[in-house]
Protein backbone atom coordinates (compact mmCIF):
# COMPACT_ATOMS: atom_id res chain seq x y z
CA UNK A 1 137.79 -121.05 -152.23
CA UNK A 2 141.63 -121.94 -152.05
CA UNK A 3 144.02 -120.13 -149.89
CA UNK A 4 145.88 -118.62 -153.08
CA UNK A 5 142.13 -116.98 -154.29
CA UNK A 6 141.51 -115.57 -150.84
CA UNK A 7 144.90 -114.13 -150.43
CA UNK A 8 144.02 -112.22 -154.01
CA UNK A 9 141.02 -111.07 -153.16
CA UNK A 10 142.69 -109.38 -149.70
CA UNK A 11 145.34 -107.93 -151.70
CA UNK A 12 142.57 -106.51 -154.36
CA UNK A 13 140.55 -105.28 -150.90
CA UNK A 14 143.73 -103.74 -149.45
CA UNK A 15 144.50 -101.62 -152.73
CA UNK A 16 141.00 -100.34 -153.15
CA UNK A 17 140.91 -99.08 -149.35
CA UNK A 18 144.35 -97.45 -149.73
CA UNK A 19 143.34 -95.64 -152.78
CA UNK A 20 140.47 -95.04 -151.37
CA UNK A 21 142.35 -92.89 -148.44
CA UNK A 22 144.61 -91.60 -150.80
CA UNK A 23 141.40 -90.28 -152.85
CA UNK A 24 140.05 -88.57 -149.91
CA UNK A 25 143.03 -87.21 -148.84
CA UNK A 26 143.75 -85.48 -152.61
CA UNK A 27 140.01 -83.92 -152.08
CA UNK A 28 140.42 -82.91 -149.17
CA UNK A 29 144.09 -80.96 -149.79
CA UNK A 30 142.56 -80.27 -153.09
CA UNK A 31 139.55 -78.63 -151.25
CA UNK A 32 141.95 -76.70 -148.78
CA UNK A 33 144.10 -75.52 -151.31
CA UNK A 34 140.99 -74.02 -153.43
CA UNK A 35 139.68 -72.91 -149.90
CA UNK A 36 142.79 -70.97 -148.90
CA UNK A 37 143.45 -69.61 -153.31
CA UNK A 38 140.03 -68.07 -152.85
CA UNK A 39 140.75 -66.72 -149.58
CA UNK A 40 143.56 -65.04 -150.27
CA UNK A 41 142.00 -63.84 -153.58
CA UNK A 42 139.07 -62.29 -151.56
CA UNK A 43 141.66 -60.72 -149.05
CA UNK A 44 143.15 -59.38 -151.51
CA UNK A 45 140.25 -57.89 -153.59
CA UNK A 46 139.08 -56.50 -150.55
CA UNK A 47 142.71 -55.05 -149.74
CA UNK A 48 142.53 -53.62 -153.23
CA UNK A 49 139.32 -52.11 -153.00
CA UNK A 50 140.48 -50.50 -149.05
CA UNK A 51 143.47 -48.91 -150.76
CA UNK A 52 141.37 -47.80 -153.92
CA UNK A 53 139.20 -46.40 -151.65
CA UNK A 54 141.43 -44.83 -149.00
CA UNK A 55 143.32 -43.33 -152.38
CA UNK A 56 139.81 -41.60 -153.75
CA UNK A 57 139.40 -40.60 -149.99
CA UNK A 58 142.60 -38.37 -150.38
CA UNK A 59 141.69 -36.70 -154.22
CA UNK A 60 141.45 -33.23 -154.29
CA UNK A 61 138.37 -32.33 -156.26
CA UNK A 62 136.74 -28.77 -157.48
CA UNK A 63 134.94 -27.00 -159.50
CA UNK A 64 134.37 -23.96 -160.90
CA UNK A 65 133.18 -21.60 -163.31
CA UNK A 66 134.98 -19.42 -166.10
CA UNK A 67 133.21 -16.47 -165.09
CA UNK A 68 130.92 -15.11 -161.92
CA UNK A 69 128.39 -15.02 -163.99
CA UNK A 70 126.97 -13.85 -167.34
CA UNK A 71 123.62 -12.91 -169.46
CA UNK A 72 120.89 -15.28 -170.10
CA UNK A 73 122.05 -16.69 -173.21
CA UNK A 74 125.39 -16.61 -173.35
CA UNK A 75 127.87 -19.78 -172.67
CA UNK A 76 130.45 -20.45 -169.89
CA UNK A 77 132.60 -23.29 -168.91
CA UNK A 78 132.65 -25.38 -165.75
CA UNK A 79 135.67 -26.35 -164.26
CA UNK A 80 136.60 -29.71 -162.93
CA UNK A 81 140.21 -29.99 -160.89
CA UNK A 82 141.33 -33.02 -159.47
CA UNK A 83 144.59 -33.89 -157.67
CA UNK A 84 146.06 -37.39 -156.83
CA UNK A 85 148.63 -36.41 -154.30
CA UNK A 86 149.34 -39.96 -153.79
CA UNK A 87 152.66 -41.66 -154.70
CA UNK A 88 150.65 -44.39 -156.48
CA UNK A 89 148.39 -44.36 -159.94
CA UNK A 90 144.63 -44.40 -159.80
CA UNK A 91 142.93 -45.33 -162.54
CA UNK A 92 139.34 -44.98 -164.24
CA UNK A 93 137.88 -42.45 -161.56
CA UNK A 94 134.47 -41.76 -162.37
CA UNK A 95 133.34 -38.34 -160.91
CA UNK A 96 129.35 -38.54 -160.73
CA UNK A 97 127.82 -35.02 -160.41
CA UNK A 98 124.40 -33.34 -161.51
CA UNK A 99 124.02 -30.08 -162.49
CA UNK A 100 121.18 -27.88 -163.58
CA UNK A 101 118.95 -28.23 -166.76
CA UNK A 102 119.41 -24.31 -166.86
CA UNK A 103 122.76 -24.45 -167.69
CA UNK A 104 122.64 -26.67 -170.95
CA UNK A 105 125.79 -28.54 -171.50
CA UNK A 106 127.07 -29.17 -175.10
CA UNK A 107 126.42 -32.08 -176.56
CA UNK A 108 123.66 -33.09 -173.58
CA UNK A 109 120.79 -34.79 -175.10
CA UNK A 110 117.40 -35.81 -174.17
CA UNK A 111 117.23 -33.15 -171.36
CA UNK A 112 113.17 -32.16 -170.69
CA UNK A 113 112.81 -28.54 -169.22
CA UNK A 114 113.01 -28.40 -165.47
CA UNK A 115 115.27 -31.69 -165.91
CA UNK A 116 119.01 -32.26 -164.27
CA UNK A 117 121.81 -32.71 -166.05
CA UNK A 118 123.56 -36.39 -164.91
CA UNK A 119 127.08 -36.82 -165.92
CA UNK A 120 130.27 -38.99 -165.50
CA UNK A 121 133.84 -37.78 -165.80
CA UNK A 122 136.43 -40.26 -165.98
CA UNK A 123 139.78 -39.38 -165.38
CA UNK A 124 143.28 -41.85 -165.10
CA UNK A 125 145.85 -40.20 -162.78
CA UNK A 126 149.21 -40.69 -162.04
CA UNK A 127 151.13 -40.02 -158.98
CA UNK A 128 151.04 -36.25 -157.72
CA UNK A 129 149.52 -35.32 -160.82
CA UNK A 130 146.76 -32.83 -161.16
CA UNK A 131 144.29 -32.57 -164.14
CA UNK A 132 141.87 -29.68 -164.88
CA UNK A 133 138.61 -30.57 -167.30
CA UNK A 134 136.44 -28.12 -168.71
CA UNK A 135 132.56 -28.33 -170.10
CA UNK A 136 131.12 -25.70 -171.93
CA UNK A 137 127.37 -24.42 -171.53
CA UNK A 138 124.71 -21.97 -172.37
CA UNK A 139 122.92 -20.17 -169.60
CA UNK A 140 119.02 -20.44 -170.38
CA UNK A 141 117.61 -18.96 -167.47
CA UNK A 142 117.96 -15.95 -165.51
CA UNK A 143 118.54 -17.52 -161.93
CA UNK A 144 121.57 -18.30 -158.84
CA UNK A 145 122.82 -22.23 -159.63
CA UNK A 146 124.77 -23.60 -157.08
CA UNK A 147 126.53 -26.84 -157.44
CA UNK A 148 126.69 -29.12 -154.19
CA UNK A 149 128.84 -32.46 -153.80
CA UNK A 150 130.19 -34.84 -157.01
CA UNK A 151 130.84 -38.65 -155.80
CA UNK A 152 133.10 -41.89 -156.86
CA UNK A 153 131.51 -45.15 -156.32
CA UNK A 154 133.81 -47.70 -154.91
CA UNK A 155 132.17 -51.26 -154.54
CA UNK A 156 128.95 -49.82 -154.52
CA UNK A 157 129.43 -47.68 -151.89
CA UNK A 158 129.50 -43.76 -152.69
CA UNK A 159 132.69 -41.26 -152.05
CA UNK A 160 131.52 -38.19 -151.17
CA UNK A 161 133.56 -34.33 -152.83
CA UNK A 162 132.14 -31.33 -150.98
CA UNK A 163 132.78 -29.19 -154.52
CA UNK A 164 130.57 -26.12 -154.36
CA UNK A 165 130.19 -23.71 -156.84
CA UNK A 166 128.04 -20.76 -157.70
CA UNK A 167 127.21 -19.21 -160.63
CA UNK A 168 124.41 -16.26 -161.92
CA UNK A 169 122.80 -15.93 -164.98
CA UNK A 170 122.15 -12.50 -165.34
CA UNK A 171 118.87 -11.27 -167.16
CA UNK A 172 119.03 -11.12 -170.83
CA UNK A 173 120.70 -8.00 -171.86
CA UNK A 174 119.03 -6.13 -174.73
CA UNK A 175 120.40 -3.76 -177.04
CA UNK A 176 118.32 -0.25 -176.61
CA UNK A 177 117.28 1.82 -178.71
CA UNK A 178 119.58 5.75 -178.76
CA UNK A 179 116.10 7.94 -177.36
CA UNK A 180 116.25 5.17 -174.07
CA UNK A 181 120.00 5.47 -173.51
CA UNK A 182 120.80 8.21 -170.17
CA UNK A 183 120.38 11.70 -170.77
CA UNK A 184 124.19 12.85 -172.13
CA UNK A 185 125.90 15.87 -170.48
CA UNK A 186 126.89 18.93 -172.47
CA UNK A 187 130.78 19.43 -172.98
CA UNK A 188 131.15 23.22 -173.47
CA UNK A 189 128.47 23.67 -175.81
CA UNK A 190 128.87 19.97 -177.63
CA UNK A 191 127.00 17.15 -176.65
CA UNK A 192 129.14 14.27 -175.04
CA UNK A 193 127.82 10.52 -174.73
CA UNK A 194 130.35 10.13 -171.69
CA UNK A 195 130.80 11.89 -168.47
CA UNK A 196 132.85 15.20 -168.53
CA UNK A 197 135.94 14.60 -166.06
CA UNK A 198 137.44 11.67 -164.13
CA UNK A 199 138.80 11.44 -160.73
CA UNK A 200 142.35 10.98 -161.13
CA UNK A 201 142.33 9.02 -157.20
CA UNK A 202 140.15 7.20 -157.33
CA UNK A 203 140.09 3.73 -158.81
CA UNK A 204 136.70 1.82 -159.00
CA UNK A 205 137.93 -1.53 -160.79
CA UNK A 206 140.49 -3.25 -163.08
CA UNK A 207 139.11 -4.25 -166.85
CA UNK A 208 140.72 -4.84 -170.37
CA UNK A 209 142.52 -1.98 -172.14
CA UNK A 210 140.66 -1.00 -174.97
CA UNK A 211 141.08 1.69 -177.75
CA UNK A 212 141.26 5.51 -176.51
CA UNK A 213 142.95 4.30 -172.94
CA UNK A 214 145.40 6.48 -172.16
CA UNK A 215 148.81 4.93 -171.18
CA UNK A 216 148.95 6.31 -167.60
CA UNK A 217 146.23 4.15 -167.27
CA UNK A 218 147.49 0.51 -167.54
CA UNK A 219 148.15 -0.96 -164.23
CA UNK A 220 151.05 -2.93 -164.33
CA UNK A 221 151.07 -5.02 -161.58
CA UNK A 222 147.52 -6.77 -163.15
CA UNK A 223 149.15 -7.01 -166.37
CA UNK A 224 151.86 -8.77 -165.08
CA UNK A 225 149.28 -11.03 -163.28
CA UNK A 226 148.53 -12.44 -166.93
CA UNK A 227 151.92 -13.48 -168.12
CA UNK A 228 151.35 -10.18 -170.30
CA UNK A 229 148.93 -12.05 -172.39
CA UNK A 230 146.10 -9.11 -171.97
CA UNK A 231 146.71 -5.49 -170.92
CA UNK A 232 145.10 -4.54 -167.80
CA UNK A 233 143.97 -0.45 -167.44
CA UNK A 234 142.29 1.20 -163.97
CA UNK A 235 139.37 2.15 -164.42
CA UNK A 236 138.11 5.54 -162.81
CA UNK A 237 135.20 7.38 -160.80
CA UNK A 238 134.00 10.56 -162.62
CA UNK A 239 133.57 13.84 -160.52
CA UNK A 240 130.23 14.34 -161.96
CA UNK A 241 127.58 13.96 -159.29
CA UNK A 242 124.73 13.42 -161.80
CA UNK A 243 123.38 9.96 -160.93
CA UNK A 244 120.87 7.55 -162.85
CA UNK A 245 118.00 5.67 -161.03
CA UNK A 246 116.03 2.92 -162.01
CA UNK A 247 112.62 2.08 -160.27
CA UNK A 248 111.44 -1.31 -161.01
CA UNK A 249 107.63 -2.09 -159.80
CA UNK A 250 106.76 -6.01 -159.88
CA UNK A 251 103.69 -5.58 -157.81
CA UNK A 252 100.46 -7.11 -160.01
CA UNK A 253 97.95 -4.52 -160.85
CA UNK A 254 94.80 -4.24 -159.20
CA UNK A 255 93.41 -6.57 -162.40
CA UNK A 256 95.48 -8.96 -162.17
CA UNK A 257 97.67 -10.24 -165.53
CA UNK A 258 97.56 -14.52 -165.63
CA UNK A 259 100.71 -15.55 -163.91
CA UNK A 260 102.79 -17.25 -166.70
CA UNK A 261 102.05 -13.23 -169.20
CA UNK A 262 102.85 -11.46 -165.84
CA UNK A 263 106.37 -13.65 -165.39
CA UNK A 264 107.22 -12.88 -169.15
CA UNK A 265 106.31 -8.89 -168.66
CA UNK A 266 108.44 -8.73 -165.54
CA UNK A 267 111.53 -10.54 -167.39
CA UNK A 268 111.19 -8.26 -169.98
CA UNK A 269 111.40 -5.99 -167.61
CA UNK A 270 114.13 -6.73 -165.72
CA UNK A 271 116.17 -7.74 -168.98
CA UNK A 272 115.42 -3.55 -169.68
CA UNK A 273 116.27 -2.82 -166.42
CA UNK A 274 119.80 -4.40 -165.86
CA UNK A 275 120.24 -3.06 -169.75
CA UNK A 276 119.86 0.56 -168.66
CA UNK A 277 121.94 0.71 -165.64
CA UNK A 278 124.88 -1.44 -168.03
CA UNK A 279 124.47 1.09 -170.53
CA UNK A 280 124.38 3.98 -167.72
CA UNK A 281 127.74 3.19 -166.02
CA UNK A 282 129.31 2.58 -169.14
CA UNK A 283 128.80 6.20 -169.64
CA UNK A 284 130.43 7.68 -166.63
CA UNK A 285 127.16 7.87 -164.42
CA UNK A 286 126.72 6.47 -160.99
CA UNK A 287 123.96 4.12 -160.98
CA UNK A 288 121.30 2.50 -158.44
CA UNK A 289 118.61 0.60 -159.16
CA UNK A 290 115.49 -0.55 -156.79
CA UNK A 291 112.88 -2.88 -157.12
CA UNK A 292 109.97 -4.42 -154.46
CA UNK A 293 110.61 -7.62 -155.24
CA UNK A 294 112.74 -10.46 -152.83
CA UNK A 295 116.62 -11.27 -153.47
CA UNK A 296 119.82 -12.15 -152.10
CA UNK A 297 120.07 -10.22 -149.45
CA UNK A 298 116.65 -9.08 -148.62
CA UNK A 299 112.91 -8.28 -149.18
CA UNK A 300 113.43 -5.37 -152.02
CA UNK A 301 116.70 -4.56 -153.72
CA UNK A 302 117.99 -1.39 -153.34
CA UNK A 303 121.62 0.02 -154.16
CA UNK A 304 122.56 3.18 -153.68
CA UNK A 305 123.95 4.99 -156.69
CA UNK A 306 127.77 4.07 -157.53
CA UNK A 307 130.10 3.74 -160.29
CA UNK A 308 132.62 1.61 -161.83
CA UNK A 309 132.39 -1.82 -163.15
CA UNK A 310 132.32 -3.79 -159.44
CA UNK A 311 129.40 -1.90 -159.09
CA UNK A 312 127.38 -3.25 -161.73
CA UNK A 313 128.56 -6.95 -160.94
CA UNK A 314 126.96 -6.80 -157.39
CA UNK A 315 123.90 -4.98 -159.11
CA UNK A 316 123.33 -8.01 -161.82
CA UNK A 317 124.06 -10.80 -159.28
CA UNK A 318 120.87 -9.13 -157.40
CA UNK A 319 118.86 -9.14 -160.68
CA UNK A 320 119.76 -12.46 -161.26
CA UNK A 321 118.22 -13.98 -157.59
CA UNK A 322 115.29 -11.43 -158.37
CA UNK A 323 112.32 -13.15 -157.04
CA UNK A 324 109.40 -11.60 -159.03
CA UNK A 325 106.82 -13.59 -156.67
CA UNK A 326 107.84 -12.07 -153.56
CA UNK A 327 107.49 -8.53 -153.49
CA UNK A 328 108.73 -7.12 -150.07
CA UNK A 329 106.94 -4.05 -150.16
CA UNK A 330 104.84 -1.63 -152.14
CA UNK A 331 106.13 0.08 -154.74
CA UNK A 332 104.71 2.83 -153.83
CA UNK A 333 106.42 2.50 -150.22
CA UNK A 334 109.84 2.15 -151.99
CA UNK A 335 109.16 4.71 -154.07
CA UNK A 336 109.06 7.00 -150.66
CA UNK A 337 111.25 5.09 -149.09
CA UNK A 338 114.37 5.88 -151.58
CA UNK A 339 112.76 9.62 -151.90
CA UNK A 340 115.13 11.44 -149.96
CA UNK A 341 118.19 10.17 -151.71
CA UNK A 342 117.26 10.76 -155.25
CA UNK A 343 118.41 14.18 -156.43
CA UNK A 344 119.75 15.99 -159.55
CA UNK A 345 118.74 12.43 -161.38
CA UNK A 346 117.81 10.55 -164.49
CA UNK A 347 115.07 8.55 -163.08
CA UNK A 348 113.48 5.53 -165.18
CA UNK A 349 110.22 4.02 -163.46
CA UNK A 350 109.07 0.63 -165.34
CA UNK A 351 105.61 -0.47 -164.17
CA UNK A 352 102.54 -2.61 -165.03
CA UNK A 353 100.00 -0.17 -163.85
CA UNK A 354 100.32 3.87 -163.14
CA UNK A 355 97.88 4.24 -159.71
CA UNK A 356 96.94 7.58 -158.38
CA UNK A 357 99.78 7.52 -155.71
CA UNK A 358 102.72 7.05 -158.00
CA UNK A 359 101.47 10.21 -159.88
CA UNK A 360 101.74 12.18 -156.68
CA UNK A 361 105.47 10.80 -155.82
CA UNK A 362 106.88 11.36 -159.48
CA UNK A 363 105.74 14.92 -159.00
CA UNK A 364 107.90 14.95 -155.40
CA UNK A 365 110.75 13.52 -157.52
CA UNK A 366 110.30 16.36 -159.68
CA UNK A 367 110.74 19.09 -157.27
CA UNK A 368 113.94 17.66 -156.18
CA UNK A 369 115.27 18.43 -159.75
CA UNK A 370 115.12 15.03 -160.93
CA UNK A 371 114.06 13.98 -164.90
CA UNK A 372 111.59 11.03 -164.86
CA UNK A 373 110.36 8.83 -167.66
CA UNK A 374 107.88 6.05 -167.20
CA UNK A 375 107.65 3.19 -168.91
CA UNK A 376 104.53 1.17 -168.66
CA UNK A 377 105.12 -2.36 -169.70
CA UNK A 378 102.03 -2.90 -170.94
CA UNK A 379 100.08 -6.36 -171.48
């Protein structure tokens, strides 16, 4: 090999090693590059997801319902509120909630009885904006929903809204019939479907204005309350001390009716009962109703005789957390229990069965000048 080959073949050997090097070092500031671009990307998707999270953590989000609560069968909305009091946009929130087969929302398919109700609302918010959402629904069945918490998923990981809500669906109201409706008071020597006098002091509630209100009656301050969109009256006590009682007695008879018959009797029944004492204050009476059955606030339900439209919206709350299992008491232990304050009454008793001691009490209610009519509900 001559002198002039080998010096080639070095120069050739030199080249490849330096471009070699010069290779590596292109991978290797390729490499760091790449390294640090998807470093920074990952900082910053997590820095994206810390401030989308830290903005969900500051919504404001609540719900509630158009009304306390209405008859089985009729339809409400639900509520949703939420509030981004943040000076920056948030975008495609998804509020996941449940909420109860009962309470059948519009357009919900595929729901099975007994089933919950799964939903997503999505809502795009700009700064210090609030946006209210409503969903309509029919009550189904008589009962006390609450709602608990809703949530936003952020990178898999649940947001928690502690948005409670309550709502009653009241037992089915049923139209009755003119011989069921209370006993009516004689005005002079006329027949009168309403009460005779009312107290002029003394205001039980607030309601709509309707045709025949008198004009001294509209209570301007509630009217006002409305933008003046719906006229607001008081609504008044009567003097009349009559009062109207309804006994309601879900105690199984000695032969016992199958379970699922007995649950649709005592429905029936309490749909008749809250339907008389509606009917009864709407007529100027005070009204109380009892029955030995479990609810909100104790073993039986009992309430004392009053008037006035609050009154009957505690009263159908209690029918609506009736529960017809769990009978407190005897009936005929309420029955003597509620004795001494039942006087100059209309008094309605709905049973299953008529045993020998009932007999003996109506008679006691009797002799205290009260009018008693039993309905048995039969089989």
């Amino acid at each position: 090999m001559t002198e002039q080959t080998a010096n080639v073949i070095d120069r050739i050997s030199d080249f490849m090693f330096s471009a070699s090097d010069r290779l590596i070092t292109v991978i290797i500031g390729a490499g760091a590059t790449i390294a640090l671009l998807i470093a920074l990307t990952v900082g910053a998707v997590k820095g994206l997801r810390a401030l989308r999270r830290w903005q969900i953590s500051l919504l404001k989000y609540e719900r509630y319902f158009s009304d306390t609560g209405v008859f089985e069968g009729e339809t409400a909305e639900l509520y949703e509120k939420i509030t981004n009091p943040t000076f920056l946009p948030l975008l495609a929130v998804d509020i996941e909630a449940y909420i109860y087969g009962e309470l059948a929302l519009q357009g919900y398919t595929g729901l099975r009885e007994g089933d919950m109700q799964y939903f997503i609302s999505r809502f795009n918010l700009l700064p210090k904006k609030t946006v209210v959402r409503k969903r309509r629904f029919t009550a189904k069945k008589r009962g006390v929903y609450e709602l608990g918490t809703a949530s936003v998923t952020v990178a898999g990981e649940p947001v928690y809204f502690d948005s409670h809500a309550k709502f009653y669906v009241y037992p089915r109201y049923a139209s009755l019939k003119a011989e069921t409706l209370p006993k009516n008071t004689l005005t002079g020597d006329v027949r009168s479907a309403r009460r005779l006098l009312t107290d002029p002091f003394s205001v039980s509630g607030i309601r709509d204005m309707a045709p025949g209100d008198p004009f001294n009656s509209i209570n301007f301050k509630a009217t006002a309350r409305t933008g003046g969109q719906r006229i607001k009256v008081n609504e008044r006590d009567f003097c009349s001390g009559r009062i109207f009682m309804v006994f309601l007695n879900l105690q199984q008879p000695p032969d016992s009716i199958p379970v699922k018959r007995f649950e649709v009797i005592m429905e029936n029944a309490l749909s008749y009962s809250a339907s008389l004492v509606k009917s009864a204050l709407e007529k100027g009476y005070r009204a109380g109703f009892a029955a030995n059955c479990g609810g909100e606030k104790g073993s039986h339900i009992s309430f004392t005789p009053t008037s006035g439209q609050g009154a009957l919206g505690e009263l159908l709350k209690e029918m609506a957390a009736a529960r017809l299992y769990e009978c407190g008491m005897s009936f005929s232990a309420l029955l003597s229990k509620l004795l001494p304050g039942v006087r100059d009454a209309d008094v309605f008793i709905i049973t299953p069965s008529m045993l020998p001691e009932y007999g003996e009490q109506i008679k006691q209610y009797k002799k205290r000048n009260n009018t008693v009519t039993v309905y048995n509900t039969g089989r």
